[in-house]
C-alpha atoms as a PDB file:
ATOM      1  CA  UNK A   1     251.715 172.402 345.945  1.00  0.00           C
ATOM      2  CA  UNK A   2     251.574 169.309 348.537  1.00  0.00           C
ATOM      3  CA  UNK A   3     248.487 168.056 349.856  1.00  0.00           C
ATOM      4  CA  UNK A   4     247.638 166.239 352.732  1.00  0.00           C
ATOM      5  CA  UNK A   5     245.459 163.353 352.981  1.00  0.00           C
ATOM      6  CA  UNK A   6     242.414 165.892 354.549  1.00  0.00           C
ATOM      7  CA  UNK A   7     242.269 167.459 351.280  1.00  0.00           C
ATOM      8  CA  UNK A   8     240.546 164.277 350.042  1.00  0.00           C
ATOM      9  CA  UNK A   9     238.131 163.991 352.685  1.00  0.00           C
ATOM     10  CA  UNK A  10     235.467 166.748 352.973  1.00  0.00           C
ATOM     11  CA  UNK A  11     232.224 166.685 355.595  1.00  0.00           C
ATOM     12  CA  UNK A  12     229.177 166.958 353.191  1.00  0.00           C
ATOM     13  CA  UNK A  13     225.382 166.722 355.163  1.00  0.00           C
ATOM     14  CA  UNK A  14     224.911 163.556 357.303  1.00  0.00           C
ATOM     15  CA  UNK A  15     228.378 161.943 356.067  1.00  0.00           C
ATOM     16  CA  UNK A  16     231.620 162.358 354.263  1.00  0.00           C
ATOM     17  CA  UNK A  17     232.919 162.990 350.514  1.00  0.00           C
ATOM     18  CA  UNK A  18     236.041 161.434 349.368  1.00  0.00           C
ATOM     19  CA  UNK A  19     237.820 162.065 346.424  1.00  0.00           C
ATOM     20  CA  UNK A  20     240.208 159.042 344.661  1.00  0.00           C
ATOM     21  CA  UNK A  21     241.763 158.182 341.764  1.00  0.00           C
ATOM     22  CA  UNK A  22     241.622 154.334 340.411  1.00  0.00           C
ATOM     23  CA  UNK A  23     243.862 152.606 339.235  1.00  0.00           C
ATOM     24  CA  UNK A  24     242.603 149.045 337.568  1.00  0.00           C
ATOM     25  CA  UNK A  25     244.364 145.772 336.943  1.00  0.00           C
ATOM     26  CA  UNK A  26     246.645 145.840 340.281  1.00  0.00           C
ATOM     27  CA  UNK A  27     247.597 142.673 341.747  1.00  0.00           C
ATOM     28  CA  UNK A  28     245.931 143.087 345.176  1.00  0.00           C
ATOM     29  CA  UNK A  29     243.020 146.050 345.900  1.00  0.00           C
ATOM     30  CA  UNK A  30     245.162 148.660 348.235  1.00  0.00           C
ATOM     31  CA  UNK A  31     245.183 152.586 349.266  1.00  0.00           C
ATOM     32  CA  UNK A  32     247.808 154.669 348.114  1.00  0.00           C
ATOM     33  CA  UNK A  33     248.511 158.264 348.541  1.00  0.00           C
ATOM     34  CA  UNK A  34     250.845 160.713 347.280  1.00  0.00           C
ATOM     35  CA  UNK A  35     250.871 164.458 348.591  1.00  0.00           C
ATOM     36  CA  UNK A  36     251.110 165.642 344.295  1.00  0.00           C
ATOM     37  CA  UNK A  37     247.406 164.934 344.104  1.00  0.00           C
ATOM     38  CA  UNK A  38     244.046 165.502 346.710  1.00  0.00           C
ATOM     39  CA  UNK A  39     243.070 162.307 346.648  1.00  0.00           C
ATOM     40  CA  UNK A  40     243.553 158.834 347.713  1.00  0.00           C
ATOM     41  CA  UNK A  41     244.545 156.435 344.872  1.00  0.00           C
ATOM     42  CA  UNK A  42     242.652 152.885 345.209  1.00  0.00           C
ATOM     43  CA  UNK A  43     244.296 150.241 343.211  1.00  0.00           C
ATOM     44  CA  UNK A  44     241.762 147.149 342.176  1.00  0.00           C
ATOM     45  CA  UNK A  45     242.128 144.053 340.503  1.00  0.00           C
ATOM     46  CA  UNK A  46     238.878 144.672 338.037  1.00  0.00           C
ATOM     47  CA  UNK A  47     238.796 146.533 334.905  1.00  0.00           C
ATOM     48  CA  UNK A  48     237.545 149.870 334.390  1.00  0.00           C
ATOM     49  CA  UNK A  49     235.161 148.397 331.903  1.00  0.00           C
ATOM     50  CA  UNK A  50     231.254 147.058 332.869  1.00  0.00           C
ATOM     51  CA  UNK A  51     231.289 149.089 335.746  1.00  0.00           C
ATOM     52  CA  UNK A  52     233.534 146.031 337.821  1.00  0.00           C
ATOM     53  CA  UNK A  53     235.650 148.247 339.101  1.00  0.00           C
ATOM     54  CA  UNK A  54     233.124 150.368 340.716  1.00  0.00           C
ATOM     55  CA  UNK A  55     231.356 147.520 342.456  1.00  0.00           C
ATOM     56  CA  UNK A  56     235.435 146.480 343.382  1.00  0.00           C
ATOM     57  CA  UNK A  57     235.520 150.065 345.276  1.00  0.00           C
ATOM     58  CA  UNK A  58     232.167 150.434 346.602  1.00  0.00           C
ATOM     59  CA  UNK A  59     232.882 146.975 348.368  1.00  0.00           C
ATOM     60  CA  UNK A  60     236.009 147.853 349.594  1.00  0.00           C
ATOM     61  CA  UNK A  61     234.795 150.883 351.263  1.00  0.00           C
ATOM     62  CA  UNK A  62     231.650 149.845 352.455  1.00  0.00           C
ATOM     63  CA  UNK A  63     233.865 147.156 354.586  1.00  0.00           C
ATOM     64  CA  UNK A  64     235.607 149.562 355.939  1.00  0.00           C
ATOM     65  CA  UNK A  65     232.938 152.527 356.832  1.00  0.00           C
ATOM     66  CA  UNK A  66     229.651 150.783 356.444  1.00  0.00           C
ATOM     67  CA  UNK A  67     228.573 152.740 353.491  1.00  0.00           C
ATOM     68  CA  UNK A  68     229.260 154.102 349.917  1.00  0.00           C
ATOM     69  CA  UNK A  69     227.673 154.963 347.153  1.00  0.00           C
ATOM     70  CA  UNK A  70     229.655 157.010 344.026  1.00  0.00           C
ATOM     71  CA  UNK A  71     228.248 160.287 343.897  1.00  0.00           C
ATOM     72  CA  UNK A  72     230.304 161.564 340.639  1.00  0.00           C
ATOM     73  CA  UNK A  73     232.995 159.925 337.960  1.00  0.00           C
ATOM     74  CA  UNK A  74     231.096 156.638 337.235  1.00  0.00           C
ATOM     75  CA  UNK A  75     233.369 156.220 333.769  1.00  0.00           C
ATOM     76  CA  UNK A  76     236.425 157.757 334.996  1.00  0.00           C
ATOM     77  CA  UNK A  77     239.344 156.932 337.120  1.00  0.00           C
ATOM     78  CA  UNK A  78     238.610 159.859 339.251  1.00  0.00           C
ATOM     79  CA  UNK A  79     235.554 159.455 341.613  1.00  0.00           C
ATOM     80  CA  UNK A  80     233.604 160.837 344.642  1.00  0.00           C
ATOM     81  CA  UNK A  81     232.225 158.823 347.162  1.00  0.00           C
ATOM     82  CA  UNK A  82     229.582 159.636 350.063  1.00  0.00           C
ATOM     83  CA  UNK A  83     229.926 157.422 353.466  1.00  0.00           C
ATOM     84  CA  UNK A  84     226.725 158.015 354.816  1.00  0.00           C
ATOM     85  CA  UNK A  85     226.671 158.293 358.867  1.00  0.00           C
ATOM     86  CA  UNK A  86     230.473 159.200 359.106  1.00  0.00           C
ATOM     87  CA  UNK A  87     232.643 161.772 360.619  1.00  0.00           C
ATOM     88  CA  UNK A  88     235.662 163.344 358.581  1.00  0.00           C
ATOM     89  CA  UNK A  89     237.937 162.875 361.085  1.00  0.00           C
ATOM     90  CA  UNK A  90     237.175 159.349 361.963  1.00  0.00           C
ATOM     91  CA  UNK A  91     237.426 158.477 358.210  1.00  0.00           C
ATOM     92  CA  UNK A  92     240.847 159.917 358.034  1.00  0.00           C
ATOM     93  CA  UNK A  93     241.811 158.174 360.897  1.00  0.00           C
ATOM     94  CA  UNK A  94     240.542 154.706 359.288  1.00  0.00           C
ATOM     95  CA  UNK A  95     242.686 155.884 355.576  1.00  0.00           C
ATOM     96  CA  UNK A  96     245.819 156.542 357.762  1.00  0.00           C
ATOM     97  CA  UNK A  97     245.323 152.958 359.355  1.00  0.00           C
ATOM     98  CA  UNK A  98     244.941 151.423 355.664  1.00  0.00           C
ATOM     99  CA  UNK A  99     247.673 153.524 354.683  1.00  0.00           C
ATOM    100  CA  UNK A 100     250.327 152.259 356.837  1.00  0.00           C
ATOM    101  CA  UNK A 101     249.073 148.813 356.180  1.00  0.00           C
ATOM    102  CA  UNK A 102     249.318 148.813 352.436  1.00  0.00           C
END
């Protein structure tokens, strides 16, 4: 089955879930997605140990959308944020832009 990047994103109350997979260690912190998986891959420069790499993410994002806060997957690679005050479509907009970027 392929996915597209909407299948990450979901509308959830007065903002927006997103669903990603980390990757630690990386060189630079970048989005990545592949169509095998519903969800965007961030790769960061922390470990996943002492919770660095979630403070890594939550940074990132809340530079791009103003807000984020893990709602589920605090010790694993795979996570969900909430962007509070956002619109799914906007937010997918924002991922494409970082997309072609990366």
């Amino acid at each position: 089955m392929q996915y597209k990047l909407s299948d990450a994103v979901k509308s959830s109350g007065k903002g927006v879930l997103i669903d990603i997979h980390v990757i630690s260690q990386s060189k630079k912190t970048t989005l990545d997605y592949n169509s095998w998986e519903p969800r965007v891959r961030i790769k960061v420069k922390s470990p996943l140990v002492k919770g660095r790499a979630n403070e890594e993410i939550t940074a990132f994002f809340k530079k791009l959308f103003g807000s984020c806060e893990i709602t589920s997957g605090f010790l694993s690679p795979r996570k969900t944020l909430f962007l509070k005050d956002c619109v799914s479509l906007e937010v997918i907009k924002k991922l494409e832009e970082c997309l072609k970027k990366a």
